[in-house]
C-alpha atoms as a PDB file:
ATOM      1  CA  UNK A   1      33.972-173.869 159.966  1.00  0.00           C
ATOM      2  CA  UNK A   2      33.655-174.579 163.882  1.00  0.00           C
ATOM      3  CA  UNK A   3      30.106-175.331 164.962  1.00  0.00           C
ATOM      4  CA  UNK A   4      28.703-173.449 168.018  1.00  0.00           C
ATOM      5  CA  UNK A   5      27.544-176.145 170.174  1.00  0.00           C
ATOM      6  CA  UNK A   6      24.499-174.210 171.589  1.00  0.00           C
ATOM      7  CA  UNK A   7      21.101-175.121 170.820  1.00  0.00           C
ATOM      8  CA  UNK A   8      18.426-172.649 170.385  1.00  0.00           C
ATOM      9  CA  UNK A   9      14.975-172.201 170.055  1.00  0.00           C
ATOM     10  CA  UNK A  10      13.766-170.298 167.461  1.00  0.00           C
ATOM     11  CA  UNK A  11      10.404-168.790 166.336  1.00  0.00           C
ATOM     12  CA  UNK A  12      10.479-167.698 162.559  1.00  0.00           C
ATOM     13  CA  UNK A  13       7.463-166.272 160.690  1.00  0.00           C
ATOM     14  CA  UNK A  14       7.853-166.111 157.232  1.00  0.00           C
ATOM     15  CA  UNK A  15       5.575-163.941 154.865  1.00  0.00           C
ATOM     16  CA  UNK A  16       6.012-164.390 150.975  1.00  0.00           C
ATOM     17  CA  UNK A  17       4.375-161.573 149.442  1.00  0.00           C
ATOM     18  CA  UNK A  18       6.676-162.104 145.771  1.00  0.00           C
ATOM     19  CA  UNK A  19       6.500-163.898 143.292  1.00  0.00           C
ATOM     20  CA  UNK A  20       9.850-163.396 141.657  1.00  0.00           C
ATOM     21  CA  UNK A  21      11.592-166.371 143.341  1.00  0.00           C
ATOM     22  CA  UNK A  22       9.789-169.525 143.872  1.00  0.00           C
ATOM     23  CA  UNK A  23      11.611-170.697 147.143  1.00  0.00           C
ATOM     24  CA  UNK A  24       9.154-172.706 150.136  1.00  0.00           C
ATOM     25  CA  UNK A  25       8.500-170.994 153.615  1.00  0.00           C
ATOM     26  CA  UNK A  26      10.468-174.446 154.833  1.00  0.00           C
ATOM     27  CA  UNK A  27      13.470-174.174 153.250  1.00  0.00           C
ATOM     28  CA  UNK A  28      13.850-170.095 153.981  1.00  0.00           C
ATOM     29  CA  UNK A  29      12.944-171.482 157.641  1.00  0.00           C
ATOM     30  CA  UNK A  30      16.000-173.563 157.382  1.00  0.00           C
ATOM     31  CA  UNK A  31      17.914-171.675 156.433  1.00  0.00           C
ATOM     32  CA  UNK A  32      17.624-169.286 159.379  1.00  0.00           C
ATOM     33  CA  UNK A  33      17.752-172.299 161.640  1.00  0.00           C
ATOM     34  CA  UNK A  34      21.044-173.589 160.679  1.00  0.00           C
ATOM     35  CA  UNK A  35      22.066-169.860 160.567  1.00  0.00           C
ATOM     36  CA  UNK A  36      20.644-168.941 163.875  1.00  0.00           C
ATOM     37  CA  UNK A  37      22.799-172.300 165.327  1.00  0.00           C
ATOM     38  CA  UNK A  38      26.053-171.946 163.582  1.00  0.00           C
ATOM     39  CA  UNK A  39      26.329-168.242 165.331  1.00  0.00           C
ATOM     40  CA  UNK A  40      25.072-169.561 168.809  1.00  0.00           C
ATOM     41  CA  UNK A  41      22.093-167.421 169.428  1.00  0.00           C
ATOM     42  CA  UNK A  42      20.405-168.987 171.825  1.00  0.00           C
ATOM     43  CA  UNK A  43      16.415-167.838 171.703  1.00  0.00           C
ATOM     44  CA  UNK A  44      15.255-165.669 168.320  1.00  0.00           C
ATOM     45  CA  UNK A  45      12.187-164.514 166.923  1.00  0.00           C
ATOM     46  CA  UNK A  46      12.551-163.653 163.371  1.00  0.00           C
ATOM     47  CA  UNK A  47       9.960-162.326 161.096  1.00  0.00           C
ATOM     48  CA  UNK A  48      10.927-162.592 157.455  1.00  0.00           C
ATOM     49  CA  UNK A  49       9.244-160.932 154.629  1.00  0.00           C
ATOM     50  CA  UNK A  50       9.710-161.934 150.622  1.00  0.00           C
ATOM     51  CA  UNK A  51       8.658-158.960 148.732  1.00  0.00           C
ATOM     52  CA  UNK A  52       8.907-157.071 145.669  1.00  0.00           C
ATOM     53  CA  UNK A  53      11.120-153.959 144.495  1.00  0.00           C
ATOM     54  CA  UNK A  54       8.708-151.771 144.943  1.00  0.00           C
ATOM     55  CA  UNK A  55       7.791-152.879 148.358  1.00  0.00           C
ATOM     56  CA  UNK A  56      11.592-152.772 149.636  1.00  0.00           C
ATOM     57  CA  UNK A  57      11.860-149.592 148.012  1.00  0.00           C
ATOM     58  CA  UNK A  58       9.045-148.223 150.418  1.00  0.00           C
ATOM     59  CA  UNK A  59      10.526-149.258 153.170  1.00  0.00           C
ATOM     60  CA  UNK A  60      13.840-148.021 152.718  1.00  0.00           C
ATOM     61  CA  UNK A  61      12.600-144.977 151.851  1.00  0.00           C
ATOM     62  CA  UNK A  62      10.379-144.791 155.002  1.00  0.00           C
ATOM     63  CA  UNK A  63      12.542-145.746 157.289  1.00  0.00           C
ATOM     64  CA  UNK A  64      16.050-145.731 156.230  1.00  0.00           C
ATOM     65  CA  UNK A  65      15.652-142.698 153.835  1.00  0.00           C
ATOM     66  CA  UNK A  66      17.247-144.185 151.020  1.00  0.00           C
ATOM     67  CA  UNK A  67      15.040-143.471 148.291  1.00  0.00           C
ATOM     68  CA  UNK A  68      15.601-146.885 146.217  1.00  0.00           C
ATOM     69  CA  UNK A  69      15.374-150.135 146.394  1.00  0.00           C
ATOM     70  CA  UNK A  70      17.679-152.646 148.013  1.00  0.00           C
ATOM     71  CA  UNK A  71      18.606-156.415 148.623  1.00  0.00           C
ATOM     72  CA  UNK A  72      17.980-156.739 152.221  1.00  0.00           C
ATOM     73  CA  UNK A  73      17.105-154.843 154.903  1.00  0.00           C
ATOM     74  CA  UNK A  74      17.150-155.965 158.668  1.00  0.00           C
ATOM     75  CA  UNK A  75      15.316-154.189 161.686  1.00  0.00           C
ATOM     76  CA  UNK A  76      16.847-155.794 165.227  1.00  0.00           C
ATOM     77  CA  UNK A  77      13.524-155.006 167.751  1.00  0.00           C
ATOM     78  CA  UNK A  78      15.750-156.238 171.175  1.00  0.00           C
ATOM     79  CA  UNK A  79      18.907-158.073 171.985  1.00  0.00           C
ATOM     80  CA  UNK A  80      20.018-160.012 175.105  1.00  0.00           C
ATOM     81  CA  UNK A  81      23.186-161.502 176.448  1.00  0.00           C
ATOM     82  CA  UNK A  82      21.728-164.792 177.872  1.00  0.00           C
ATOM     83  CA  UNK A  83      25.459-166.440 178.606  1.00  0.00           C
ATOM     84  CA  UNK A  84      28.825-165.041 177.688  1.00  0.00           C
ATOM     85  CA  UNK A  85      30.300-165.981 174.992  1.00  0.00           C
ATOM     86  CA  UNK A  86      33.766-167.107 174.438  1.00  0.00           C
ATOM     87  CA  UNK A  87      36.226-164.956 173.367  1.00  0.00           C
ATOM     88  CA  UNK A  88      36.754-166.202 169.579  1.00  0.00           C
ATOM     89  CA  UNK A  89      32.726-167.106 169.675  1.00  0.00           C
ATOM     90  CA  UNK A  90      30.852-165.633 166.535  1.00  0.00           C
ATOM     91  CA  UNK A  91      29.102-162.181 167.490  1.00  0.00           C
ATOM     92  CA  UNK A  92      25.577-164.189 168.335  1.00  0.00           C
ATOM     93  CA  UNK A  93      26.715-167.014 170.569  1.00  0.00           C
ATOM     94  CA  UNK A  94      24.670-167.051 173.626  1.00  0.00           C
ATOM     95  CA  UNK A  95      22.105-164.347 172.650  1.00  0.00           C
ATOM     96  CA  UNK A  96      18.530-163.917 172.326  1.00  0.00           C
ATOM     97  CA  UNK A  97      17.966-161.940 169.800  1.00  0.00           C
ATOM     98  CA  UNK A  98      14.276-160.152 168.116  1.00  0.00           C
ATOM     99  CA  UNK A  99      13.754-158.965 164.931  1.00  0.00           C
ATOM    100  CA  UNK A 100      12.654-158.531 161.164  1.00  0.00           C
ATOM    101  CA  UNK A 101      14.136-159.484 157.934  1.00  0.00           C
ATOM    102  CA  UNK A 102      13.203-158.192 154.552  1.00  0.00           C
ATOM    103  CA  UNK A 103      14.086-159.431 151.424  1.00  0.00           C
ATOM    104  CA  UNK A 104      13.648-158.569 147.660  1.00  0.00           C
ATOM    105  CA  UNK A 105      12.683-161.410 145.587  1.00  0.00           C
ATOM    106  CA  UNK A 106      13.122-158.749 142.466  1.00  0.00           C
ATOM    107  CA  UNK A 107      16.477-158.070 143.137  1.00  0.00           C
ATOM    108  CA  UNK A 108      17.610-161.504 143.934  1.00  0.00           C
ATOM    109  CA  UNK A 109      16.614-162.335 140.406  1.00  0.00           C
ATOM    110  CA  UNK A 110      18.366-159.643 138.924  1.00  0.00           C
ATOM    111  CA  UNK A 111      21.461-160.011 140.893  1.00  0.00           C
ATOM    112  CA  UNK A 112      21.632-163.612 140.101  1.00  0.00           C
ATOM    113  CA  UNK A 113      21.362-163.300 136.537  1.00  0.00           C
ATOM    114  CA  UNK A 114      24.486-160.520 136.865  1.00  0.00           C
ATOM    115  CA  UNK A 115      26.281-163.160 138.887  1.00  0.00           C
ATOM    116  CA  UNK A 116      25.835-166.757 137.124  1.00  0.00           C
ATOM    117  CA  UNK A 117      24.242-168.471 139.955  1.00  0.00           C
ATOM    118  CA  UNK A 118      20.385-169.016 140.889  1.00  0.00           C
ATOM    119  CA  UNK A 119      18.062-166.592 142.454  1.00  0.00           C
ATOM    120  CA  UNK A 120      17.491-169.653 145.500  1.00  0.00           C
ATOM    121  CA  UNK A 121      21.018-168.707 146.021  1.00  0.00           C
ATOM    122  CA  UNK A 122      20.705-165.051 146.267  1.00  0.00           C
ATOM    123  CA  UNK A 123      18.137-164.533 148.460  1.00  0.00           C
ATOM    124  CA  UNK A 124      20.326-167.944 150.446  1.00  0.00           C
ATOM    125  CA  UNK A 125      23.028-164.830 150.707  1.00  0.00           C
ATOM    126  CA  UNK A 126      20.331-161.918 151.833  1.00  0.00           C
ATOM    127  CA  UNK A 127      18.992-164.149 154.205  1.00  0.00           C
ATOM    128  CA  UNK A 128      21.952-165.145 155.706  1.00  0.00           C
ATOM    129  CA  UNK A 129      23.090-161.093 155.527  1.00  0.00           C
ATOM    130  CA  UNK A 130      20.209-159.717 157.074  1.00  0.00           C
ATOM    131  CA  UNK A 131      20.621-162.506 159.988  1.00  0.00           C
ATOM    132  CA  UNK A 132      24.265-161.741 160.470  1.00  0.00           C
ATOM    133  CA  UNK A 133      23.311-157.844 160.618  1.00  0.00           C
ATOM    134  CA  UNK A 134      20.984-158.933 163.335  1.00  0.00           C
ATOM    135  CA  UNK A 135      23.639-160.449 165.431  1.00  0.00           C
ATOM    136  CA  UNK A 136      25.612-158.414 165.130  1.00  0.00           C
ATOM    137  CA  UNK A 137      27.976-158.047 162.230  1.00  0.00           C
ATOM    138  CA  UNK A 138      28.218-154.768 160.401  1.00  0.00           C
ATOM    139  CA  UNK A 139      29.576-153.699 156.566  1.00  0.00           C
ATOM    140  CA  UNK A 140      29.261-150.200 156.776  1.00  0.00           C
ATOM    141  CA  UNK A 141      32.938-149.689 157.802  1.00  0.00           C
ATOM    142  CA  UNK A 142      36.366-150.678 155.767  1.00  0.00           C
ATOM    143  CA  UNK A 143      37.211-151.696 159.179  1.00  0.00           C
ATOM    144  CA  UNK A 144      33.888-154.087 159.754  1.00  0.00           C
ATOM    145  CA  UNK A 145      33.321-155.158 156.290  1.00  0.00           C
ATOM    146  CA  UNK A 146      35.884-158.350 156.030  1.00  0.00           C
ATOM    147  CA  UNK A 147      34.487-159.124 159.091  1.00  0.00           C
ATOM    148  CA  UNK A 148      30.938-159.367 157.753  1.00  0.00           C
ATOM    149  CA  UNK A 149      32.306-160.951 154.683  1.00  0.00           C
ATOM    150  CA  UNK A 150      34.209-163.736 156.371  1.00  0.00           C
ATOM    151  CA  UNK A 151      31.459-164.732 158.493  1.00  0.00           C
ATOM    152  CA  UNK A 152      28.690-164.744 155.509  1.00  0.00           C
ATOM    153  CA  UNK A 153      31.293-167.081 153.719  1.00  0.00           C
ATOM    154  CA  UNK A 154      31.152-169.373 156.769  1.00  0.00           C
ATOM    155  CA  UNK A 155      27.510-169.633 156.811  1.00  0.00           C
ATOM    156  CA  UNK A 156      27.224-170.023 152.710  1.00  0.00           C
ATOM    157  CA  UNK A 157      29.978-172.776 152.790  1.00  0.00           C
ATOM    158  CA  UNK A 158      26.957-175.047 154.723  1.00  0.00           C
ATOM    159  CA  UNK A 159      25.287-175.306 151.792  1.00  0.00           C
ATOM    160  CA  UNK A 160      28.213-175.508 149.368  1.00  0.00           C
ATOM    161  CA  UNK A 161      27.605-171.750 148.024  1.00  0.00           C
ATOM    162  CA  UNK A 162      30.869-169.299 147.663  1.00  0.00           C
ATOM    163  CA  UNK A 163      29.526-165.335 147.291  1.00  0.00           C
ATOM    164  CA  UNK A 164      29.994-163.928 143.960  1.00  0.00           C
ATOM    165  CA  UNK A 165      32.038-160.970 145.852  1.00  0.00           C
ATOM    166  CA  UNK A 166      34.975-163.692 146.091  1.00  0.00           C
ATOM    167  CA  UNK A 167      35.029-163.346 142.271  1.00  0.00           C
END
């Protein structure tokens, strides 16, 4: 994967409110880092929040009116074009970008047992979801989707982790 050669600076607040996956505040700040730098975003401030099923559930309910619970859910606050990007740049590069990331620490577990790897890994692949949805990316569309996908592969190949969706 090409690195972005931008560096950024990058305020991340993370609140674990789960106890489902045992994961530390450091590495989920890493891994938002090394996100947040491989895309190019220049500035971010990114809340993140490890909760249950029932908490996620609330909140897509409440806000997204999907009355269930859910993986990951991502809530972009503001977005800024500091410098233009380069034409084949990933859909971050040379933002500044504001926003909040929630994450089910239930689900990961359960989703990790269906798919044979760990629940670190799962909520590795929510995390790294809910960023790209913040910079941009989108899988709501058969048009968008491999997009999305390509791009989440990218990330998860920095840590040596392949999504179970390329089963």
């Amino acid at each position: 994967m090409t690195r972005v050669e931008m560096s950024g600076t990058y305020q991340i607040a993370v609140s674990d409110q789960q106890s489902a996956v045992e994961i530390s505040e450091s590495v989920v700040e890493r891994i938002i880092r090394e996100t947040l730098t491989v895309e190019g975003v220049l500035e971010a401030e990114i809340s993140v929040a490890l909760v249950d099923d029932p908490t996620i559930h609330d909140v897509n309910r409440d806000h997204l009116d999907h009355d269930y619970p859910t993986d990951v859910i991502s809530f972009l606050f503001e977005d800024e074009v500091l410098t233009e990007p380069g034409p084949r740049a990933p859909r971050g590069a040379g933002k500044r970008i504001e926003g909040e990331i929630i994450v089910s620490g239930d689900t990961a577990v359960r989703e990790a047992a269906r798919f044979g790897w760990s629940p670190e890994n799962e909520l590795t692949l929510y995390l790294v979801h809910g960023l790209l949805h913040l910079c941009g990316y989108d899988d709501l569309t058969d048009e968008e989707q491999p997009l999305m996908r390509e791009r989440e592969r990218a990330v998860l190949a920095l840590w040596g982790l392949k999504p179970h969706y390329d089963e």
